[in-house]
Protein backbone atom coordinates (compact mmCIF):
# COMPACT_ATOMS: atom_id res chain seq x y z
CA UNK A 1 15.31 -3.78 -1.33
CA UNK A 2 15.43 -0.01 -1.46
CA UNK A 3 13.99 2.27 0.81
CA UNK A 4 12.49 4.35 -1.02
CA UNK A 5 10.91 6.46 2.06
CA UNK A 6 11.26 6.60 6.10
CA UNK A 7 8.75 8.71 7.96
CA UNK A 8 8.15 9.47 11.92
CA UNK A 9 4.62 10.07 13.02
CA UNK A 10 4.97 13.46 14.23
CA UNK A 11 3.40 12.33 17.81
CA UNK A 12 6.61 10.06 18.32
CA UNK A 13 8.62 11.48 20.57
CA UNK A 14 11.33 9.36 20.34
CA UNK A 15 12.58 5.60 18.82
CA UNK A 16 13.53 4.87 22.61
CA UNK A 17 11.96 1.44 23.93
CA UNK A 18 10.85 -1.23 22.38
CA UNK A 19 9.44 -1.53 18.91
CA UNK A 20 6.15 -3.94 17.70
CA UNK A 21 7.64 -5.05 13.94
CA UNK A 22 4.93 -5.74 11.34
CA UNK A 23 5.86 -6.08 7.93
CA UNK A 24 3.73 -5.75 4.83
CA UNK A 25 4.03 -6.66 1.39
CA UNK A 26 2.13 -4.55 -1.50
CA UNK A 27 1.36 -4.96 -4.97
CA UNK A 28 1.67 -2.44 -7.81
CA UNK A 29 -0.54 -4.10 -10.77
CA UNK A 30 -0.21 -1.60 -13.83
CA UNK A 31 -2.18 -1.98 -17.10
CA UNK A 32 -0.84 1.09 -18.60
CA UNK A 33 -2.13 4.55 -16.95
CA UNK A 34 -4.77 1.96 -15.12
CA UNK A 35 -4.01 0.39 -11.75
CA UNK A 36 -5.21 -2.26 -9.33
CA UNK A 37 -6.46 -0.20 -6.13
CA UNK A 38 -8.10 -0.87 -2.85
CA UNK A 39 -10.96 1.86 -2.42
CA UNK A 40 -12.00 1.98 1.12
CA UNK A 41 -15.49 3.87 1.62
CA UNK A 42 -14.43 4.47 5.15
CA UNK A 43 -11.20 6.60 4.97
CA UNK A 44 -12.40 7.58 1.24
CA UNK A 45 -9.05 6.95 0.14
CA UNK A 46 -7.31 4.36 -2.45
CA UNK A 47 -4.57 2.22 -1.19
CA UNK A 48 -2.30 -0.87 -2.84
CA UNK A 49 -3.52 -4.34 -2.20
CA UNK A 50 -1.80 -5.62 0.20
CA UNK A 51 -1.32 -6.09 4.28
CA UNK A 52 0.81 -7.92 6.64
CA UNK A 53 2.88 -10.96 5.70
CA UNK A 54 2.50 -13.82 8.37
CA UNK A 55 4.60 -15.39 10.61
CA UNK A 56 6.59 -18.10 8.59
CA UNK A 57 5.27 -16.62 5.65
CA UNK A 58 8.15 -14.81 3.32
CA UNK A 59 7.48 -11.71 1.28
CA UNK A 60 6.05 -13.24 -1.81
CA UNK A 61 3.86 -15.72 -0.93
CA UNK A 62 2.63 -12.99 2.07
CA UNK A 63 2.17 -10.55 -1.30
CA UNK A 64 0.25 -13.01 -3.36
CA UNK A 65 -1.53 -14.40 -0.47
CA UNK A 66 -2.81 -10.54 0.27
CA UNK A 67 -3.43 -9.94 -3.42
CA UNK A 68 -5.68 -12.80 -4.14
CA UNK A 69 -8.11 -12.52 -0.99
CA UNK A 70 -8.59 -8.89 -1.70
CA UNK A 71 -8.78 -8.75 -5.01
CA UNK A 72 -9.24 -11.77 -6.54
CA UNK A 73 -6.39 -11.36 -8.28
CA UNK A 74 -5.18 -15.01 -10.50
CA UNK A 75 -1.84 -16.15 -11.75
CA UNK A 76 0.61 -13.75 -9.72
CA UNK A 77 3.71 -13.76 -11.95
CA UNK A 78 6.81 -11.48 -13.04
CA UNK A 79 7.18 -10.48 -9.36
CA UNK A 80 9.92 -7.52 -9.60
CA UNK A 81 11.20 -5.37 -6.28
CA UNK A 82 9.78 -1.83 -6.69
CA UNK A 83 10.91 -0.64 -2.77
CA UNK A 84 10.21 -0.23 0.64
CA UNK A 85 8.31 2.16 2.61
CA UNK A 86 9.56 2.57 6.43
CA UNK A 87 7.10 3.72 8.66
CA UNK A 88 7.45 4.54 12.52
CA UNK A 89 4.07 5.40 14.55
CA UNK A 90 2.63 5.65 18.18
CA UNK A 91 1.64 2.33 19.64
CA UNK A 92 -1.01 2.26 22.08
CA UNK A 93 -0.72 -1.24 23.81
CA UNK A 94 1.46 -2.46 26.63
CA UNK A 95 2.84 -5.02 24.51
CA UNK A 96 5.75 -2.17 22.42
CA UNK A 97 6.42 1.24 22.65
CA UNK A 98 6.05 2.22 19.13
CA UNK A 99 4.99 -0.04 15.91
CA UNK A 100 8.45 0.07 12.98
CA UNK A 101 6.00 -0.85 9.76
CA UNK A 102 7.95 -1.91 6.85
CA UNK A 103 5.74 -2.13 3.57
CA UNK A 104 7.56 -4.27 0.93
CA UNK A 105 6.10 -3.63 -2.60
CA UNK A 106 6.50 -5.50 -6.28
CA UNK A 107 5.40 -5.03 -9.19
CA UNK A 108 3.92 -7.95 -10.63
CA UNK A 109 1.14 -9.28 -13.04
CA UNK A 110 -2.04 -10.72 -13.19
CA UNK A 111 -4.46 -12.15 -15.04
CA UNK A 112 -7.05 -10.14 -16.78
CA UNK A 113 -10.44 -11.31 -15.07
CA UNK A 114 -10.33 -11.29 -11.49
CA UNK A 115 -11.91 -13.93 -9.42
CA UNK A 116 -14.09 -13.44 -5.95
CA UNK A 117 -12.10 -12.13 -3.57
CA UNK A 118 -12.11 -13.17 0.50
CA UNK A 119 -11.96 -9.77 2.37
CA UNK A 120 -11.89 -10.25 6.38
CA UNK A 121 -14.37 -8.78 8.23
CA UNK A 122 -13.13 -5.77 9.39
CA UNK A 123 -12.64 -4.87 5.77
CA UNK A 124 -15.94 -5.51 4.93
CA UNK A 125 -17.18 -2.87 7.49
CA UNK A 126 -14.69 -0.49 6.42
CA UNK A 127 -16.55 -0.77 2.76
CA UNK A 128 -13.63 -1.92 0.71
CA UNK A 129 -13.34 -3.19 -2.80
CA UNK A 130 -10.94 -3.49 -5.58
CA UNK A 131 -11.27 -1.56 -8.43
CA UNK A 132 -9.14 -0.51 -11.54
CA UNK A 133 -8.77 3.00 -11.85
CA UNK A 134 -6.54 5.95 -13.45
CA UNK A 135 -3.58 6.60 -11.83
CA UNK A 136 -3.75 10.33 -12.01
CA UNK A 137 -7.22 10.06 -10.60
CA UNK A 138 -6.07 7.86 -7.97
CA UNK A 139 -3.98 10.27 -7.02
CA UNK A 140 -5.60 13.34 -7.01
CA UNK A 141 -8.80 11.57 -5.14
CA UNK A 142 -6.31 11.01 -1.91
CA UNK A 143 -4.52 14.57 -2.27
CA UNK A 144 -7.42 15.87 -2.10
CA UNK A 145 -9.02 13.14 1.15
CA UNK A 146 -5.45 14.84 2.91
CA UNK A 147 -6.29 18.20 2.34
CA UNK A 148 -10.18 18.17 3.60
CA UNK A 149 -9.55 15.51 6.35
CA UNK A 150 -7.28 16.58 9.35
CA UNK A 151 -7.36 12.82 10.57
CA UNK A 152 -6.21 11.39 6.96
CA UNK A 153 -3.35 10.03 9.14
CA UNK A 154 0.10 7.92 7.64
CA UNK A 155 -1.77 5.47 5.67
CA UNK A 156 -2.95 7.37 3.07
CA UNK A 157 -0.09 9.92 2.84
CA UNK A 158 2.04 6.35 2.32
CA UNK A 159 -0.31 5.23 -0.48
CA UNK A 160 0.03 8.63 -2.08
CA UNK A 161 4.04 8.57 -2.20
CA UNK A 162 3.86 5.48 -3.41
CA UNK A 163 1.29 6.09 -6.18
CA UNK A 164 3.39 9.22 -7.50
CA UNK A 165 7.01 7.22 -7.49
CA UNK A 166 4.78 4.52 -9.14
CA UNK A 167 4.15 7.76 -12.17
CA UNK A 168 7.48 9.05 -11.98
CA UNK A 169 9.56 5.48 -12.04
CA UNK A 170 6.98 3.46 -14.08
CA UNK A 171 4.59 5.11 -16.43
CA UNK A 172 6.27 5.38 -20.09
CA UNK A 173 4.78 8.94 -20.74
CA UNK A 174 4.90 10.39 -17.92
CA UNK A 175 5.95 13.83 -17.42
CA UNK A 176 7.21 12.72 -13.64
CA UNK A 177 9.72 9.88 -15.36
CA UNK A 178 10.86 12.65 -17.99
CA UNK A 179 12.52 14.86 -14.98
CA UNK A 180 13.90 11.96 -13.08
């Protein structure tokens, strides 16, 4: 799969040592300018569904796996390679030196009406729930979490690249694909 972006945590001095690998896989879920979000009340930002793929678990079952217990999400199908997003940040356990994060996302489809979904606890506290919402909005809302939070962090700074190659690789009318 591509990569469609590498970044370094400013704080990481160097890729020296050892690394903790986690790999994710995400879904993009498009119905027209209208996409399937996470919003999470505690970082006020809106992120892919998605999260990390277990061990002995491969990419797409780890994606639909993710996409049904926090969304609800039925009938994952048309599962198509959009990219990969390489992260490396700070680790602060004894266990690595730094943490290599490699998010894996597809597009794929769903069906219309979502069923409950099973979020984990920690989720729960952090006030998240799926929601379908504008692109362009989603965007802007976590531009705009960046520029009046200092501690926004990688996370959302990852979900916002993604949402804007998303626009400029996938939307039909968007200005974005038109200068590509």
């Amino acid at each position: 799969m591509r990569i469609l972006k590498s970044t370094v945590h400013p704080d990481l001095g160097s890729l020296d040592g050892e690394p903790l690998e986690r790999i994710a896989a995400r879904a993009i879920v498009l119905k027209g300018d209208e996409i399937l979000l996470m919003y999470t009340e505690r970082y006020h930002d809106y992120t892919l569904p998605g999260g990390g793929v277990d061990q002995g678990e491969n990419l797409i079952e780890g994606l639909k796996r993710e996409l049904s217990e926090e969304t609800g999400a039925q009938n994952v199908r048309d599962i198509q390679p959009f990219g990969c997003y390489e992260e490396y940040r700070p680790w602060y356990k004894d266990d690595a030196d730094y943490m290599h994060m490699l998010s894996y996302c597809y597009l794929c489809k769903i069906d219309d009406e979502l069923a409950e979904n099973a979020l984990e606890d920690y989720e729960i506290s952090n006030g998240m729930k799926p929601v379908w919402l504008n692109i362009h909005s989603a965007i802007a809302h976590n531009l705009e979490t960046i520029a009046s939070n200092p501690k926004a962090g990688m996370s959302v700074e990852r979900e916002t690249f993604l949402l804007q190659k998303v626009v400029a690789e996938c939307l039909i009318n968007s200005p974005l694909k038109q200068a590509v």
